[in-house]
C-alpha atoms as a PDB file:
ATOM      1  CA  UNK A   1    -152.302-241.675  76.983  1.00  0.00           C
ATOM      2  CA  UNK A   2    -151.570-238.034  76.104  1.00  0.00           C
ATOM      3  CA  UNK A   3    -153.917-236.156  73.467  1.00  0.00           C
ATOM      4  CA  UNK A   4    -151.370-235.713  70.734  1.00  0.00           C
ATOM      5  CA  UNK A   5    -150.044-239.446  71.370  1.00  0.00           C
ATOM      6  CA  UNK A   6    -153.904-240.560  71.348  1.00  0.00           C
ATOM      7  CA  UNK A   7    -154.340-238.919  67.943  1.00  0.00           C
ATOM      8  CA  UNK A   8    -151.573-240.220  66.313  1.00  0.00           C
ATOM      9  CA  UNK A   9    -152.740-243.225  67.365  1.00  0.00           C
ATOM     10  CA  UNK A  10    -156.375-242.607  66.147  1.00  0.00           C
ATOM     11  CA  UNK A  11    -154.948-241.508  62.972  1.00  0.00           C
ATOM     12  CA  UNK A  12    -152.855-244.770  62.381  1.00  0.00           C
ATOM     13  CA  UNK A  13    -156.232-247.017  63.044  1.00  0.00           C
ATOM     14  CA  UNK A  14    -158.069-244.899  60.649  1.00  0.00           C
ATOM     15  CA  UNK A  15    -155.042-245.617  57.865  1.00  0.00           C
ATOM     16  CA  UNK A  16    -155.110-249.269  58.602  1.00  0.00           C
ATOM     17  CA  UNK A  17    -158.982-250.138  58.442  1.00  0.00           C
ATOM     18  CA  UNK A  18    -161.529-248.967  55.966  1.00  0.00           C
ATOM     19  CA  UNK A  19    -164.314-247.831  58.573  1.00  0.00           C
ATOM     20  CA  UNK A  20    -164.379-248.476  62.590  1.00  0.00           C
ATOM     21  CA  UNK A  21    -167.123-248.267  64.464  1.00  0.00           C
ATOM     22  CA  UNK A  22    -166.736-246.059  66.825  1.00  0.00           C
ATOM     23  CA  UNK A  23    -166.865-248.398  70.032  1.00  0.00           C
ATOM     24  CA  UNK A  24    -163.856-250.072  68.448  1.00  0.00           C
ATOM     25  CA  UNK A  25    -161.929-247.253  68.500  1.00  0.00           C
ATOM     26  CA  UNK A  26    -162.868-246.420  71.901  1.00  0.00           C
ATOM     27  CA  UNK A  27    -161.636-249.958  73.100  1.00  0.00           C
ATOM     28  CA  UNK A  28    -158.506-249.935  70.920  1.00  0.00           C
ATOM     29  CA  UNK A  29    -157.743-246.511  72.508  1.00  0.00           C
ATOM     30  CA  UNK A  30    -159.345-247.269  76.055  1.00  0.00           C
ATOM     31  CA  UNK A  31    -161.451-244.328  76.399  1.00  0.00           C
ATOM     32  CA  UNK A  32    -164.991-244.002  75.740  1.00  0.00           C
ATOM     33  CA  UNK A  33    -166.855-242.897  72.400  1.00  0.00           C
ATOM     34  CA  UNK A  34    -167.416-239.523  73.522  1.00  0.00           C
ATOM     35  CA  UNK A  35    -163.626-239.291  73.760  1.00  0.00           C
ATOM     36  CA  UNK A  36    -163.508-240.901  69.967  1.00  0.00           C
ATOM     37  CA  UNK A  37    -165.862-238.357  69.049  1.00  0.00           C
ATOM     38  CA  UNK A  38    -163.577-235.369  70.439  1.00  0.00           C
ATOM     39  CA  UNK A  39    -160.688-236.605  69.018  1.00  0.00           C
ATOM     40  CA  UNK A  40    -162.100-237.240  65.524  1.00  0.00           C
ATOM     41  CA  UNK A  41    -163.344-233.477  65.667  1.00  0.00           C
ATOM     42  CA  UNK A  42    -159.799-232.544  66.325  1.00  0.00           C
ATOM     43  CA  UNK A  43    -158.671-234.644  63.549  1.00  0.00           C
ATOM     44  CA  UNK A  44    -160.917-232.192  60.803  1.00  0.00           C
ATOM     45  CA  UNK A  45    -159.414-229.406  62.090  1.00  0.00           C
ATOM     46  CA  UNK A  46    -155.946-230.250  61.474  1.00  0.00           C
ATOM     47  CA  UNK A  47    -157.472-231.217  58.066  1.00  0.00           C
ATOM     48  CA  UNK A  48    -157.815-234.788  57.728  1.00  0.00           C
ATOM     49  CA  UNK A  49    -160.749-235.543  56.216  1.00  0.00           C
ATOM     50  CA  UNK A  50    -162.686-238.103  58.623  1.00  0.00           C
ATOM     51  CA  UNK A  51    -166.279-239.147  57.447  1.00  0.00           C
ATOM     52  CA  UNK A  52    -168.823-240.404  59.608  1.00  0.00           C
ATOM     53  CA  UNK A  53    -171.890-242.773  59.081  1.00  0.00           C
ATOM     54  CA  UNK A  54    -174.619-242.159  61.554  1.00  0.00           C
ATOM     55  CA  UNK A  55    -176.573-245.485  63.159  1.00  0.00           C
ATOM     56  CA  UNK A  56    -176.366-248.397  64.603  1.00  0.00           C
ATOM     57  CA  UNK A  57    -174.289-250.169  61.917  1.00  0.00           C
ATOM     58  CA  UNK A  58    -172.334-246.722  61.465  1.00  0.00           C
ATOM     59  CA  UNK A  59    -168.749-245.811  61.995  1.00  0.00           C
ATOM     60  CA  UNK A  60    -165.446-243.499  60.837  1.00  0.00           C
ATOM     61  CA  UNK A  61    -163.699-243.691  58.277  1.00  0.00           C
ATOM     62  CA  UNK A  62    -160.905-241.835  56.463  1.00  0.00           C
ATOM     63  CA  UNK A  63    -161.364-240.109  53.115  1.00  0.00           C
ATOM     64  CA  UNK A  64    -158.978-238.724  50.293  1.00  0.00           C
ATOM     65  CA  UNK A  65    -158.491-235.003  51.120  1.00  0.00           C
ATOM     66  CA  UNK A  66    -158.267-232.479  48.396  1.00  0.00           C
ATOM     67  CA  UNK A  67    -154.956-231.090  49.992  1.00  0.00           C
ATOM     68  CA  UNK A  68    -152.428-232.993  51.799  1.00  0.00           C
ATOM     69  CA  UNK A  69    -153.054-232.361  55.704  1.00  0.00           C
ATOM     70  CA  UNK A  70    -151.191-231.571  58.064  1.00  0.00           C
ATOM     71  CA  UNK A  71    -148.761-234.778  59.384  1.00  0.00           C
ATOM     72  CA  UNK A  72    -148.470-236.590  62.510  1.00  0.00           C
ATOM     73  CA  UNK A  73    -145.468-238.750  62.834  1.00  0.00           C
ATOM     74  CA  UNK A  74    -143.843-240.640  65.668  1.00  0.00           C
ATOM     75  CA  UNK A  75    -139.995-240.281  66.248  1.00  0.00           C
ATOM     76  CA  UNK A  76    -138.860-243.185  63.917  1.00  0.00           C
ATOM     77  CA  UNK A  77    -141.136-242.243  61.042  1.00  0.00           C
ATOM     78  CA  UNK A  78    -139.796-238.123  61.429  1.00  0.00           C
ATOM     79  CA  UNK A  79    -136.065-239.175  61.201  1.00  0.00           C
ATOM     80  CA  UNK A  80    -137.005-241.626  58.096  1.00  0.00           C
ATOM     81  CA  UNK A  81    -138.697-238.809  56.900  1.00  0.00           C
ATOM     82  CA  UNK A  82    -136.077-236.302  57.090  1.00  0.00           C
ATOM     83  CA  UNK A  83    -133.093-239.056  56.277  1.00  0.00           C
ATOM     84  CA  UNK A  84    -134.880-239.770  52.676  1.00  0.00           C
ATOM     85  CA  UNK A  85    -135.743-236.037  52.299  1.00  0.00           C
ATOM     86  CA  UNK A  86    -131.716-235.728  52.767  1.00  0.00           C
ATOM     87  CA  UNK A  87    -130.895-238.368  50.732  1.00  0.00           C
ATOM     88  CA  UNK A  88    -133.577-237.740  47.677  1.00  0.00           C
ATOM     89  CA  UNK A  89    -131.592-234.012  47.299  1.00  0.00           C
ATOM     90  CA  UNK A  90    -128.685-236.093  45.278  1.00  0.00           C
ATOM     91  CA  UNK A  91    -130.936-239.060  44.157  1.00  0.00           C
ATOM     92  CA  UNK A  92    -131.869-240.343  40.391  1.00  0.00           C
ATOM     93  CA  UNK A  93    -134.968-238.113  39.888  1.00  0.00           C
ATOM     94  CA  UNK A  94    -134.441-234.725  38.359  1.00  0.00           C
ATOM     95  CA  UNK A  95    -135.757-231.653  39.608  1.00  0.00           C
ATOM     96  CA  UNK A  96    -136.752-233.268  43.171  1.00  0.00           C
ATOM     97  CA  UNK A  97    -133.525-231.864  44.491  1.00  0.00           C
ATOM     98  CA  UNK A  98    -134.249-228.144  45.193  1.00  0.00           C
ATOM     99  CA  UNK A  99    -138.126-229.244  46.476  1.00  0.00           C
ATOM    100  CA  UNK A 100    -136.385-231.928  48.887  1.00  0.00           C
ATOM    101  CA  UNK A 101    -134.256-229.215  50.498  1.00  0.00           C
ATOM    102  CA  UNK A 102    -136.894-226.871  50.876  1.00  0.00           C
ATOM    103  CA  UNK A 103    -139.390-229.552  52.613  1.00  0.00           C
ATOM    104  CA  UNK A 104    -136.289-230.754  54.529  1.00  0.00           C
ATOM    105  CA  UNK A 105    -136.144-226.947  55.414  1.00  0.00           C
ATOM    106  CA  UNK A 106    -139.654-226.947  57.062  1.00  0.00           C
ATOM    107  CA  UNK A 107    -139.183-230.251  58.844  1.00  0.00           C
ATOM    108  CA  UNK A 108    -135.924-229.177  60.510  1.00  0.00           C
ATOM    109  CA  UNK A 109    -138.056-226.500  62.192  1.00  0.00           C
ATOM    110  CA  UNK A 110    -140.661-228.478  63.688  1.00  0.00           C
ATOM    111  CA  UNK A 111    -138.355-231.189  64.644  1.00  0.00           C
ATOM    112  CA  UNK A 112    -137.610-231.955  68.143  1.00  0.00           C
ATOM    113  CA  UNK A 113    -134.049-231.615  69.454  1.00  0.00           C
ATOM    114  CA  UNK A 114    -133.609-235.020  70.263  1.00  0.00           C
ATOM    115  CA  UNK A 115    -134.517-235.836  66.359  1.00  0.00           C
ATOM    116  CA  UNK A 116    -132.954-233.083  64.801  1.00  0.00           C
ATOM    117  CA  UNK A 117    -129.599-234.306  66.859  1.00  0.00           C
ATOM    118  CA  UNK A 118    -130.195-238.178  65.685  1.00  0.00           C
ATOM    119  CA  UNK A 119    -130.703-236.964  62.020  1.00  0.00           C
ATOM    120  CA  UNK A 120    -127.597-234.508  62.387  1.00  0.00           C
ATOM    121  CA  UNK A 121    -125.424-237.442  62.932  1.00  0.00           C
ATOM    122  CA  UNK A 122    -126.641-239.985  60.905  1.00  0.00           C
ATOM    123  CA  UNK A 123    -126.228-237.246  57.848  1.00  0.00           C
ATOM    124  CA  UNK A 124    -122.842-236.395  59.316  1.00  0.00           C
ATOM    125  CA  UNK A 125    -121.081-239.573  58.531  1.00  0.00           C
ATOM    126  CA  UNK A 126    -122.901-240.385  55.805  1.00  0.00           C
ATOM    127  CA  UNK A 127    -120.827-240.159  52.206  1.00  0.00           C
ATOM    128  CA  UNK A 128    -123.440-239.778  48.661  1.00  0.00           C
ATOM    129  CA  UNK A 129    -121.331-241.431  46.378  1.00  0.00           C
ATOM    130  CA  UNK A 130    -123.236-239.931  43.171  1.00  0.00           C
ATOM    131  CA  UNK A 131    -121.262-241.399  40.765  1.00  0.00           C
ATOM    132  CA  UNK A 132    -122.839-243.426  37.864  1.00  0.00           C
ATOM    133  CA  UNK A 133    -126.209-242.103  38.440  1.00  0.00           C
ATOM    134  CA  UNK A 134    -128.477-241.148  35.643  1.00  0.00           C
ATOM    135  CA  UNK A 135    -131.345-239.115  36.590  1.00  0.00           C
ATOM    136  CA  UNK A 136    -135.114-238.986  35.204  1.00  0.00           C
ATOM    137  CA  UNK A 137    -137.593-236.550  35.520  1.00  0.00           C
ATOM    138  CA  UNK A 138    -140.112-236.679  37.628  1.00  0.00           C
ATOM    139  CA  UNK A 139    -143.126-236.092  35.095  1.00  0.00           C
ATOM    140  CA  UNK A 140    -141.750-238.760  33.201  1.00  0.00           C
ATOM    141  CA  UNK A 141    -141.881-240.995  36.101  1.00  0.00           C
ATOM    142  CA  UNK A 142    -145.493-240.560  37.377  1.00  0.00           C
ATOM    143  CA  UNK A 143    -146.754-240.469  33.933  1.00  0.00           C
ATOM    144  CA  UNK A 144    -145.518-244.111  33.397  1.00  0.00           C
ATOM    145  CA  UNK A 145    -146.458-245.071  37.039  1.00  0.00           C
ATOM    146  CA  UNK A 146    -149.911-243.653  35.918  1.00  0.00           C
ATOM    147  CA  UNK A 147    -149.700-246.006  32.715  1.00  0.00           C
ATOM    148  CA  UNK A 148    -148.928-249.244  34.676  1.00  0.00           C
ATOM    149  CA  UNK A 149    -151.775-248.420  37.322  1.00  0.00           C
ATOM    150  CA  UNK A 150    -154.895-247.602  34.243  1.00  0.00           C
ATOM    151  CA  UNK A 151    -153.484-250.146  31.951  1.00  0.00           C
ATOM    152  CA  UNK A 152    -152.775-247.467  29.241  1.00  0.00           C
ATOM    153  CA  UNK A 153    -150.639-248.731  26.733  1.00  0.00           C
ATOM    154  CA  UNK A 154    -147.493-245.850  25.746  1.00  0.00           C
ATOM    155  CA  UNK A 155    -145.553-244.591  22.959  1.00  0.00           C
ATOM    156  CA  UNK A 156    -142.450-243.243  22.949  1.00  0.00           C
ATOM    157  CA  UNK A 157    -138.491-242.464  21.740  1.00  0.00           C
ATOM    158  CA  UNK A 158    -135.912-244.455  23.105  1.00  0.00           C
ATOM    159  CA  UNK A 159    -132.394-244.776  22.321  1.00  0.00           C
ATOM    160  CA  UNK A 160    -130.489-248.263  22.128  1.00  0.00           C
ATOM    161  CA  UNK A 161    -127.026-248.820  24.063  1.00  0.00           C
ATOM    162  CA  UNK A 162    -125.213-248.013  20.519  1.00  0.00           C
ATOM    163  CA  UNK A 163    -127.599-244.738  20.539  1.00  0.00           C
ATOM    164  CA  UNK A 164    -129.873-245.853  17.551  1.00  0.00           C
ATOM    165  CA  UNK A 165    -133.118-244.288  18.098  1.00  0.00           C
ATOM    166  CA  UNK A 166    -136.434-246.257  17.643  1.00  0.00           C
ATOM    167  CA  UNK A 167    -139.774-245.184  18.577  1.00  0.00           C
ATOM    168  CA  UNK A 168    -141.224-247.634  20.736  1.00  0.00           C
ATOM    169  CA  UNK A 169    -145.233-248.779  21.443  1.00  0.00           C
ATOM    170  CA  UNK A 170    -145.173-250.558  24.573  1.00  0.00           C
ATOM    171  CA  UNK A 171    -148.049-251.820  27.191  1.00  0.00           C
ATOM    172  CA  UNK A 172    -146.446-251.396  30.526  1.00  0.00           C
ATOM    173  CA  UNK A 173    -146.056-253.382  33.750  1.00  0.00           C
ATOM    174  CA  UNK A 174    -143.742-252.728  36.386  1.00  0.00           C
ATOM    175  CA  UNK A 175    -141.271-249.939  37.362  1.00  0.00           C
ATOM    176  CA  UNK A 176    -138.148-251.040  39.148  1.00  0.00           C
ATOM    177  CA  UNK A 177    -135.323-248.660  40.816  1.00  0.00           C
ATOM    178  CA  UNK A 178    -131.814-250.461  41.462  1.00  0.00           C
ATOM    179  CA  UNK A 179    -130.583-247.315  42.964  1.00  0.00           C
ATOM    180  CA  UNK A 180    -128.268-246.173  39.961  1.00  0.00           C
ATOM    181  CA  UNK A 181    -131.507-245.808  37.500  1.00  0.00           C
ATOM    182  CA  UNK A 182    -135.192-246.515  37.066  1.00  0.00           C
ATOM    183  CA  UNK A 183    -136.405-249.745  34.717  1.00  0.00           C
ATOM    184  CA  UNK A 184    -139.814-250.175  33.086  1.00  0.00           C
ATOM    185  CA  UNK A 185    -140.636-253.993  32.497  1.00  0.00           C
ATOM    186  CA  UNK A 186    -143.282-253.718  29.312  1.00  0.00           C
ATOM    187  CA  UNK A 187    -144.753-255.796  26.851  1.00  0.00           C
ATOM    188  CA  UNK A 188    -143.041-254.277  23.280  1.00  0.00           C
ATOM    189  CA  UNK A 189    -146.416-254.664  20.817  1.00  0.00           C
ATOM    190  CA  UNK A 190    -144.560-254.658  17.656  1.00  0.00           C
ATOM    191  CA  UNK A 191    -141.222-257.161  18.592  1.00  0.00           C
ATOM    192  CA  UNK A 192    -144.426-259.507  20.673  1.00  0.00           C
ATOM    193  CA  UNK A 193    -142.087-259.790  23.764  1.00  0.00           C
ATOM    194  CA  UNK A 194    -141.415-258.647  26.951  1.00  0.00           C
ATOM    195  CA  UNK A 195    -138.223-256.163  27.852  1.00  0.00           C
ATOM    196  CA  UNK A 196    -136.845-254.198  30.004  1.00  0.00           C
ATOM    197  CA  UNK A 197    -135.978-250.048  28.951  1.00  0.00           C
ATOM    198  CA  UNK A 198    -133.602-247.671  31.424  1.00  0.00           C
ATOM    199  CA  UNK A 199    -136.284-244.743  32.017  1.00  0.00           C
ATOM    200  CA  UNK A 200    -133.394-242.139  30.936  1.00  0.00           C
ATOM    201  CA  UNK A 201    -132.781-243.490  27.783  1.00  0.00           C
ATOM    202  CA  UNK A 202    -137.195-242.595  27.016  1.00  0.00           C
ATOM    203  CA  UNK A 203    -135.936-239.147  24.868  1.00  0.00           C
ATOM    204  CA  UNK A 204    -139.719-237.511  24.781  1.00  0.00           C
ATOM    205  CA  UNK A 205    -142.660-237.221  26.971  1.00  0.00           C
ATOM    206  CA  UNK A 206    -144.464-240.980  26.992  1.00  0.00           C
ATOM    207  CA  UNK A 207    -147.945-240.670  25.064  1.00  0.00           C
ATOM    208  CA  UNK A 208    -150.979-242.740  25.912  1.00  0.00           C
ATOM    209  CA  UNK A 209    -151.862-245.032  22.856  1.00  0.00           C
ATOM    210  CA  UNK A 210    -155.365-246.136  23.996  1.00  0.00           C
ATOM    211  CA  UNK A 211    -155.941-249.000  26.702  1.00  0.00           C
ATOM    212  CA  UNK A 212    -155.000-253.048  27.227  1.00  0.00           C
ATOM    213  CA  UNK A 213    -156.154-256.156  28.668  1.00  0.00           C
ATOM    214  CA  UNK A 214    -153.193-257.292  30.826  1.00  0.00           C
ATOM    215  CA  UNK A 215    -151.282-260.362  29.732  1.00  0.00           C
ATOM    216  CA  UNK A 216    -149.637-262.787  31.906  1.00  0.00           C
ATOM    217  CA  UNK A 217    -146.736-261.749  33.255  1.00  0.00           C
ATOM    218  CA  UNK A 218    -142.990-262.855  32.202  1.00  0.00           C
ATOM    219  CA  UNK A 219    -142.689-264.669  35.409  1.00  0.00           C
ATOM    220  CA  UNK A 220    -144.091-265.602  38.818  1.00  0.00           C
ATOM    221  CA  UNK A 221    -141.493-263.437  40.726  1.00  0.00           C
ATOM    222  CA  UNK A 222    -141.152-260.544  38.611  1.00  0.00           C
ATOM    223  CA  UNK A 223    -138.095-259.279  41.291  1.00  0.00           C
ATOM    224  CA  UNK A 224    -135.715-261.819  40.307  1.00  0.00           C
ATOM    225  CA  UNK A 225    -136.845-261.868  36.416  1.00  0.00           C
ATOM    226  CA  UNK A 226    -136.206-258.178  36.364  1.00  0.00           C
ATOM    227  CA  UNK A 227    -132.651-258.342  38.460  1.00  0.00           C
ATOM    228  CA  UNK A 228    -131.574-261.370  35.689  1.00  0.00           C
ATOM    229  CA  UNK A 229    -132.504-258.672  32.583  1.00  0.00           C
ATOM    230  CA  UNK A 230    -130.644-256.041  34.078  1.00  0.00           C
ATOM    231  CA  UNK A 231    -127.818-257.510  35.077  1.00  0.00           C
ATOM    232  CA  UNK A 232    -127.430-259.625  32.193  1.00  0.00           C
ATOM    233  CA  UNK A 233    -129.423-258.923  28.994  1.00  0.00           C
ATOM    234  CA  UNK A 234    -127.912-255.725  28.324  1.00  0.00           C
ATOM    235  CA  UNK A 235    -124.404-257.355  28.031  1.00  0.00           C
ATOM    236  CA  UNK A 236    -123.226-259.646  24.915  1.00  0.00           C
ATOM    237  CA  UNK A 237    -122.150-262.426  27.132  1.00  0.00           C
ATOM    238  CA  UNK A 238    -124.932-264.029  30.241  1.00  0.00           C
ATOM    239  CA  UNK A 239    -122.929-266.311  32.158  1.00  0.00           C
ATOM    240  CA  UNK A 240    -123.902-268.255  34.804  1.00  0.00           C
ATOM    241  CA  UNK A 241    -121.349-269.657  37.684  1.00  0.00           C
ATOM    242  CA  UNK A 242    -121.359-271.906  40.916  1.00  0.00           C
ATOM    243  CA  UNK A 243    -119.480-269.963  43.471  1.00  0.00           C
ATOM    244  CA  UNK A 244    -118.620-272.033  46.596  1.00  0.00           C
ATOM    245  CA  UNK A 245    -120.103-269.984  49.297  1.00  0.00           C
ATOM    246  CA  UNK A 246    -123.513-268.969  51.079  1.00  0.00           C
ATOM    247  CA  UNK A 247    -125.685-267.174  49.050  1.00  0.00           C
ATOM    248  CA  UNK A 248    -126.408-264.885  51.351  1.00  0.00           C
ATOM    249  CA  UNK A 249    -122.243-263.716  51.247  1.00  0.00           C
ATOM    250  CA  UNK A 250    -122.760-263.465  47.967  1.00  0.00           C
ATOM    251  CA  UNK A 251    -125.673-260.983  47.885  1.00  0.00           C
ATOM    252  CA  UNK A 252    -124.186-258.465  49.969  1.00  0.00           C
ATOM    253  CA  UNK A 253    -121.341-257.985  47.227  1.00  0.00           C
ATOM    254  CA  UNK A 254    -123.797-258.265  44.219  1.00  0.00           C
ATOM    255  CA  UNK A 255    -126.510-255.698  43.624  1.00  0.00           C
ATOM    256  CA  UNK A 256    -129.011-255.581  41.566  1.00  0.00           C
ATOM    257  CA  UNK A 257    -127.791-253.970  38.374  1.00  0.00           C
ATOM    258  CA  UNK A 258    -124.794-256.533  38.228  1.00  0.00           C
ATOM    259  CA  UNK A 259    -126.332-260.110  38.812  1.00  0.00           C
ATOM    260  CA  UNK A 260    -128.394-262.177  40.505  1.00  0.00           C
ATOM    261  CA  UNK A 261    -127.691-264.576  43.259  1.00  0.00           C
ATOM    262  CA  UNK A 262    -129.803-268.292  43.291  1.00  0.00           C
ATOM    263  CA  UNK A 263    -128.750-270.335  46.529  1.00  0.00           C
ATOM    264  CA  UNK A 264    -127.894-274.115  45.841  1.00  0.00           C
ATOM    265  CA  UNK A 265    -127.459-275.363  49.797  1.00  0.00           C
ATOM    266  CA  UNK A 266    -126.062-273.757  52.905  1.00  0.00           C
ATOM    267  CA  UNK A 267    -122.562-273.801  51.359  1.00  0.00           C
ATOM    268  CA  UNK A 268    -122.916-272.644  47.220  1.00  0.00           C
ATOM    269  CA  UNK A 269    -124.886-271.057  44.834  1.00  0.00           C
ATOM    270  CA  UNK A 270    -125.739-269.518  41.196  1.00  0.00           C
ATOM    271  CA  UNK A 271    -124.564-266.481  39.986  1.00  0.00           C
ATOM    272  CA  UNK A 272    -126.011-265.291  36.843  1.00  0.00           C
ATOM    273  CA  UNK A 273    -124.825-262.131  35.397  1.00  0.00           C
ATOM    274  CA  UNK A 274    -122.965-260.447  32.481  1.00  0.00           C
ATOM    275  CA  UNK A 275    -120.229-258.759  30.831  1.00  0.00           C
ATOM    276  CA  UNK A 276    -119.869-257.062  27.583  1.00  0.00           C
ATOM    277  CA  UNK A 277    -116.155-257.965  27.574  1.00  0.00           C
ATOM    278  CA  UNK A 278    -115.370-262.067  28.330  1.00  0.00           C
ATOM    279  CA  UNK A 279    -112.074-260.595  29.179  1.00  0.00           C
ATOM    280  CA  UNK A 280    -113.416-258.612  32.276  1.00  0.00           C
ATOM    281  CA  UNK A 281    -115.935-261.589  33.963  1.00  0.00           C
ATOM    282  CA  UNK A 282    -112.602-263.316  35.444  1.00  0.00           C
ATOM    283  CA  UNK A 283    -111.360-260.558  37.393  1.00  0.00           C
ATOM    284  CA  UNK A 284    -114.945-259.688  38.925  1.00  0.00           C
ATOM    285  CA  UNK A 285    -115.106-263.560  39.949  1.00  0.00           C
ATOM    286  CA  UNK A 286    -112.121-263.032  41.552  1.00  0.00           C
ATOM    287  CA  UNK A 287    -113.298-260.369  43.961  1.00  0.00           C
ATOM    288  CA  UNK A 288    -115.192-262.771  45.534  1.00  0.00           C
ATOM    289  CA  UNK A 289    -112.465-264.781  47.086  1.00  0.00           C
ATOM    290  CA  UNK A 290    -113.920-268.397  46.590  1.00  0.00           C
ATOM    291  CA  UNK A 291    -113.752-271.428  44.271  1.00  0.00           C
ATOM    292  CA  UNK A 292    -115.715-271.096  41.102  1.00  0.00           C
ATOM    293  CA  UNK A 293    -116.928-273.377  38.396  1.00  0.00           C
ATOM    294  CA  UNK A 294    -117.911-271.832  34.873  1.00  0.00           C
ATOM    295  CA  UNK A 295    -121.228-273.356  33.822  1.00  0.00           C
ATOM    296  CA  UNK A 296    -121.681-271.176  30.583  1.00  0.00           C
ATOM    297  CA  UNK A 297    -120.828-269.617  28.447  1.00  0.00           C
ATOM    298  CA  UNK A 298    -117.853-271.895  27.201  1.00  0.00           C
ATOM    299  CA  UNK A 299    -115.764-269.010  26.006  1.00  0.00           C
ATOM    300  CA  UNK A 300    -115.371-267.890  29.798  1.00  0.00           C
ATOM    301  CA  UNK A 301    -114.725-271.581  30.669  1.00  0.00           C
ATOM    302  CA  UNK A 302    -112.083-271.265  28.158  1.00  0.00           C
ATOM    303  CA  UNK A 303    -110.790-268.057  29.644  1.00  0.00           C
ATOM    304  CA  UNK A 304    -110.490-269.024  33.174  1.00  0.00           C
ATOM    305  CA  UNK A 305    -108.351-272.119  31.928  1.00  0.00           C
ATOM    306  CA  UNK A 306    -105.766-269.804  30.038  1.00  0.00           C
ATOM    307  CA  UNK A 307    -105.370-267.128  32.864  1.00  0.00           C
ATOM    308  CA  UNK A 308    -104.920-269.954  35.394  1.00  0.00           C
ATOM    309  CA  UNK A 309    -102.440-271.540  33.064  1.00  0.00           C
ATOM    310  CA  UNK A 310    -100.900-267.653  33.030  1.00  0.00           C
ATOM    311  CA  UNK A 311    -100.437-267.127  36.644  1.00  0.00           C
ATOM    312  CA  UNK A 312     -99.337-270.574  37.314  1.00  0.00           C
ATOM    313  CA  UNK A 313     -96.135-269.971  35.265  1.00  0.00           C
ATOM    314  CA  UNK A 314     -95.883-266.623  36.488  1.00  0.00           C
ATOM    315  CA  UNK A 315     -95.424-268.324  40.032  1.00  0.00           C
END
């Protein structure tokens, strides 16, 4: 195994395993520890801080750094690398546009030219479709990440669908991205339940309120209890409707923002989603192209019946 090849690999034991001894590392790499020791001197020079416990019961191990160290990737991780880089310059965070370009920049450089070629034409059929987006700022972001992670409870401005502003004291959970905008699942102290809030509708910086004791959380799968309020409790009407075909059909037409698909057998399943217009829910069925069965609410049930009697004296 070549030197650089060996030290990536060192590197990615290190990452994966809190310490090694070092005759572990010599048989995982097949050299000897003398090797291991080489190699993990070559490892602090580039800057990654490796610690080492003397003795028999001793080993390596790899520590935060102050500074972020120079990288060593393999092919696949550089082109993910330089593909999200690429794709984070028009994304939903604010301000991360102009730094993605510039680190894009400085990977270009370095890359090989059989990388830069495979990340040249991945980006040159590739279409951002930016539309819909709303964007949050990074700060905001991290300081509600921070929140989740210290179990700080937060207080802050946020303005309802209809634009009524309310100032809000939450304890916070989860953040969720859809791909179209960030989500914070919290636990609202003064309404005593559990909702969801769009990140870009938070109108001030979020301000720690002192800490929490966690409470149980909303549900067991937090995924599909966040894609259900999403997709459905912003809207005045939840509906939920047995579509006659594979779930996983379905899924690839329904993301996460619009609804959430529940499979029933091989052959059906649940969609639950919503609509703030009963008028519209038909039409978005439709685009599907498969029987249906209204399960609730009854006004869409009602709906369906009168455009089906519609078109069938239209024919």
């Amino acid at each position: 195994m070549q030197t650089s090849a060996r030290l990536l690999r060192l590197l990615t034991l290190l990452q994966l395993h809190r310490e090694w001894a070092g005759a572990e590392l010599a048989a995982r790499l097949e050299v000897d520890v003398r090797t291991v020791r080489r190699d993990v001197d070559r490892l602090r020079e580039l800057g990654y801080p490796v610690h080492s416990t003397p003795g028999v019961a001793g080993g390596y191990r790899l520590g935060a750094g102050a500074a972020l160290p120079p990288l060593l990737l393999d092919d696949d991780e550089a082109v993910a690398v330089a593909v999200s880089l690429s794709t984070a310059a028009g994304g939903t965070v604010t301000g991360i546009e102009e730094t993605s370009v510039r680190a894009l920049m400085k990977l270009d450089q370095v890359l090989p030219s059989r990388l830069r070629h495979r990340v040249n034409a991945l980006q040159s059929v590739t279409l951002p479709l930016g539309g819909g987006v709303s964007a949050v700022a990074p700060a905001q972001l991290t300081a509600i990440a921070a929140a989740c992670r210290d179990r700080e409870r937060l207080r802050f401005a946020y303005a309802a669908s209809d634009g009524t502003a309310t100032e809000r004291r939450v304890e916070p959970l989860k953040l969720a991205c859809t791909g179209r905008r960030w989500y914070l699942l919290a636990f609202d102290v003064d309404k005593e339940a559990w909702r969801t809030f769009r990140v870009d509708r938070i109108t001030d910086e979020p301000r720690i309120a002192g800490r929490f004791t966690p409470r149980e959380p909303p549900a067991e799968n937090l995924g599909a209890y966040l894609t259900r309020q999403i997709s459905s409790a912003p809207y005045r009407y939840r509906c939920r409707v047995k579509l006659h075909a594979p779930a996983a059909r379905i899924a690839e037409l329904v993301g996460a923002s619009i609804g959430e698909v529940e499979p029933i057998d091989e052959h059906s399943c649940l969609l639950h989603a919503g609509g703030a217009r009963i008028e519209e829910i038909p039409f978005y069925l439709a685009r599907f192209g498969c029987d249906f069965e209204v399960e609730e609410p009854p006004e869409l049930a009602e709906h369906v019946r009168e455009l089906a009697a519609r078109f069938g004296r239209a024919g």
